[in-house]
Protein backbone atom coordinates (compact mmCIF):
# COMPACT_ATOMS: atom_id res chain seq x y z
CA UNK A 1 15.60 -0.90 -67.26
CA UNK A 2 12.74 -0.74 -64.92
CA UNK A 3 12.76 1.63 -61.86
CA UNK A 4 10.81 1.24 -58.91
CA UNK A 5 9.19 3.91 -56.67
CA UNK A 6 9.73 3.52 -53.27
CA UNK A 7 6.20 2.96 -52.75
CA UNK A 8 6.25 -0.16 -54.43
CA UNK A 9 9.43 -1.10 -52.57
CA UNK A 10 7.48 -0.75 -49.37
CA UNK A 11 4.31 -2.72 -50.34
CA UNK A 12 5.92 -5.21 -52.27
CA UNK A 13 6.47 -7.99 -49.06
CA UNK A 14 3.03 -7.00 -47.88
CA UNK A 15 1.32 -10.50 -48.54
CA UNK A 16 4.02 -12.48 -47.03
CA UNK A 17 3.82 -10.62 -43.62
CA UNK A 18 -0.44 -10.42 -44.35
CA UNK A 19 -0.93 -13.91 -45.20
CA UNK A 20 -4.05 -15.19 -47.18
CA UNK A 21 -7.12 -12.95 -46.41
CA UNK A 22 -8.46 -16.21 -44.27
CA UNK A 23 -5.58 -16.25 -41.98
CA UNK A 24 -6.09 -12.55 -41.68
CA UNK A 25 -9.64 -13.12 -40.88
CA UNK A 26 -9.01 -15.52 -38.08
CA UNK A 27 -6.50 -13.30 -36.80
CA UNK A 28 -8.82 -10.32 -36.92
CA UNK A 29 -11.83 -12.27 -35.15
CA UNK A 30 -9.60 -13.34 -32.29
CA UNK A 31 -8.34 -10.03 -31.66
CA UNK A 32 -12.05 -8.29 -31.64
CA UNK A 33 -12.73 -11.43 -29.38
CA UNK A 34 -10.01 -10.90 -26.98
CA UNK A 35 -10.72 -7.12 -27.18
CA UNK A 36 -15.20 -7.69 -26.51
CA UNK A 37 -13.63 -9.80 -23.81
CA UNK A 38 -10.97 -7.01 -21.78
CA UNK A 39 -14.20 -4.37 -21.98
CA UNK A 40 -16.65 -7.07 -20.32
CA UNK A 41 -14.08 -7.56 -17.61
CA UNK A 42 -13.48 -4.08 -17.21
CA UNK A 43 -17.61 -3.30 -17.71
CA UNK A 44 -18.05 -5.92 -14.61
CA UNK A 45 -14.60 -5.14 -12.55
CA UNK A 46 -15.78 -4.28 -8.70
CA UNK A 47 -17.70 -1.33 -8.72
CA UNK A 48 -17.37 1.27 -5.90
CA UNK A 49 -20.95 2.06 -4.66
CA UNK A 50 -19.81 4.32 -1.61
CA UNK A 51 -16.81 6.29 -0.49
CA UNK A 52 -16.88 7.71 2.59
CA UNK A 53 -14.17 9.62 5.75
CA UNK A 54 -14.44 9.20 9.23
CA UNK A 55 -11.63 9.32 12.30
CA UNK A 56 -10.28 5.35 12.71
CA UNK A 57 -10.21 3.55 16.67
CA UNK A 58 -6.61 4.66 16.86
CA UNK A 59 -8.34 8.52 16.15
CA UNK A 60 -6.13 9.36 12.77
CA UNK A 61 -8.48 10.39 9.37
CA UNK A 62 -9.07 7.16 7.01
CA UNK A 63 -11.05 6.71 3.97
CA UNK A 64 -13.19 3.52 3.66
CA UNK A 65 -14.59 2.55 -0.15
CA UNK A 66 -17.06 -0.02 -0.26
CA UNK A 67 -17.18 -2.24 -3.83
CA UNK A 68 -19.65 -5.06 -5.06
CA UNK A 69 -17.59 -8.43 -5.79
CA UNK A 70 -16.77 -9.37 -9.51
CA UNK A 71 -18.98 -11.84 -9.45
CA UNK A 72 -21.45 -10.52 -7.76
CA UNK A 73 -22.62 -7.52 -9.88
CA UNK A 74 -22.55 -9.66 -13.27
CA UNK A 75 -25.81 -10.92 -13.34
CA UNK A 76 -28.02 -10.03 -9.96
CA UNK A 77 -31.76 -10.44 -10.88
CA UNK A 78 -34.48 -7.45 -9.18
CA UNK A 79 -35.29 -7.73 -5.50
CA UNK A 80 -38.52 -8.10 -4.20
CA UNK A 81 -38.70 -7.89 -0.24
CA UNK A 82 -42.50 -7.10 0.13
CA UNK A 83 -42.63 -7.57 3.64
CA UNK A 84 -39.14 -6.25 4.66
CA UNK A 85 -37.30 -9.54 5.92
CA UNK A 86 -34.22 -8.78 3.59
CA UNK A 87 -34.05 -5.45 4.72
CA UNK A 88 -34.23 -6.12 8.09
CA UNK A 89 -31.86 -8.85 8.05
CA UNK A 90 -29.42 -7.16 6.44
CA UNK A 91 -30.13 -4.05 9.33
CA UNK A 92 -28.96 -6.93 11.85
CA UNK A 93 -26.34 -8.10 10.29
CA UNK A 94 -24.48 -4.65 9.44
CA UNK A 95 -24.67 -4.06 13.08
CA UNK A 96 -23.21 -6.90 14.41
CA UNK A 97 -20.32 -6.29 11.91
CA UNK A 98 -20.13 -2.58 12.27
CA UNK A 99 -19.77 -2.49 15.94
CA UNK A 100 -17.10 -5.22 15.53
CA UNK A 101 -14.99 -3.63 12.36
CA UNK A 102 -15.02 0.51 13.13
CA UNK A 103 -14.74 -1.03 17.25
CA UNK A 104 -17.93 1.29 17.99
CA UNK A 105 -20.12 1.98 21.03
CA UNK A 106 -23.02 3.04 21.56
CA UNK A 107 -24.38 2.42 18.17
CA UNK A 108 -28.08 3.47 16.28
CA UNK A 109 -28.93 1.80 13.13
CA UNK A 110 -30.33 5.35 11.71
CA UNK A 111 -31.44 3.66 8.27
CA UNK A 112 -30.95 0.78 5.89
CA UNK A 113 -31.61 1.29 2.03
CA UNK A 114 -32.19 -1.08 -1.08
CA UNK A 115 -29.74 0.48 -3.55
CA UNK A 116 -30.32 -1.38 -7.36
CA UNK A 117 -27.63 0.20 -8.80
CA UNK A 118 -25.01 -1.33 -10.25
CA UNK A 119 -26.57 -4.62 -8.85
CA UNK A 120 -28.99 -4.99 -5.97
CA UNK A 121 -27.82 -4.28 -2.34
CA UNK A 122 -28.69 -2.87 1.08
CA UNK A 123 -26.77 0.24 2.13
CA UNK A 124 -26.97 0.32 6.16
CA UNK A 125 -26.11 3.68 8.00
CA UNK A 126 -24.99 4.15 11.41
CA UNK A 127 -24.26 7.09 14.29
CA UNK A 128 -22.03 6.05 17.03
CA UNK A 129 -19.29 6.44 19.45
CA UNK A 130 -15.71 5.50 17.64
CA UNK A 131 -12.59 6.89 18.96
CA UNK A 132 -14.92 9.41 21.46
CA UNK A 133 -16.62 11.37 19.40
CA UNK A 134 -19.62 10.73 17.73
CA UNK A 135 -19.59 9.69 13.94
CA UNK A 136 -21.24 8.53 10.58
CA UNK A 137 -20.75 5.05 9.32
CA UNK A 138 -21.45 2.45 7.11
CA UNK A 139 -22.03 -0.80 5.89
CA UNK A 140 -23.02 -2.54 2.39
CA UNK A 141 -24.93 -5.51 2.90
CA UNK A 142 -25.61 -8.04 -0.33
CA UNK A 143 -29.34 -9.20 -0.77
CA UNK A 144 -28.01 -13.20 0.57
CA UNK A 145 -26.83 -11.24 4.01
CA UNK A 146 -23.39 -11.17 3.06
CA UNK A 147 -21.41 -7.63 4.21
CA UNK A 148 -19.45 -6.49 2.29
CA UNK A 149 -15.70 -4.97 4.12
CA UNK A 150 -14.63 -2.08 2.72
CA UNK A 151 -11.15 -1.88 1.27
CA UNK A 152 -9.29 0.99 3.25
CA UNK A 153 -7.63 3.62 1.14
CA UNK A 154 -3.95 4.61 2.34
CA UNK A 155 -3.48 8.70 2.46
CA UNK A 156 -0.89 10.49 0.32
CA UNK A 157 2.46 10.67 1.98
């Protein structure tokens, strides 16, 4: 009479639920696909590239984050604006649109930057008069002149 160890009881059914070491390879190459795949979406997912606090129009605290698109930081090649035509476009258009979105007055364009990192873009910084008093604000402009609107974060209840 032959006893079996549990052991062998356990392993026993393990090439039925395995399969044949090709199926297992095919199932093992999918799943390091699908898994190269989750980290490259996750790698490329909108990237915040400034946070920042001021007092809104109607004069309560919010919190404005400014992210690059999906599709937009993926594969953005190296500026070159030798004579400055990007960066001043992208000067005019963030102040259009910042006097329009934070409903300022009085408004200075005090700077606009080429940031490279995580893809190329201008980052445009303002002083002016929103809910009377004087404040800090900004605006992310890409390198096509497209600005970018921040996403506004909602305070802890």
């Amino acid at each position: 009479m032959a006893t079996t160890t549990p052991k062998a009881c356990l392993f026993r059914d393990a090439p039925q639920i395995l399969g044949t070491p090709g199926v297992r390879n095919y199932h093992m190459k999918r799943l390091i696909l699908f898994g190269w795949l989750c980290w490259a979406a996750m790698a490329y997912a909108s990237q915040p590239v400034l946070q920042f606090n001021m007092t809104s129009q109607a004069g309560a605290p919010v919190t404005y984050v400014f992210a690059l698109p999906d599709d937009y930081a993926i594969a953005q090649p190296a500026v070159e604006d030798l004579h400055g035509k990007l960066q001043h476009d992208a000067g005019v258009n963030a102040l259009s649109w910042a006097k329009h979105f934070y409903g300022a007055r009085d408004v200075f364009l005090t700077g606009v930057d080429l940031k490279e990192s995580p893809a190329p873009y201008f980052l445009a910084k303002f002083n002016g008069e929103v809910s009377g008093q004087r404040q800090e604000f900004f605006a992310v402009v890409l390198v096509n002149g497209t600005v970018v609107e921040p996403t506004q974060l909602v305070a802890a209840q």
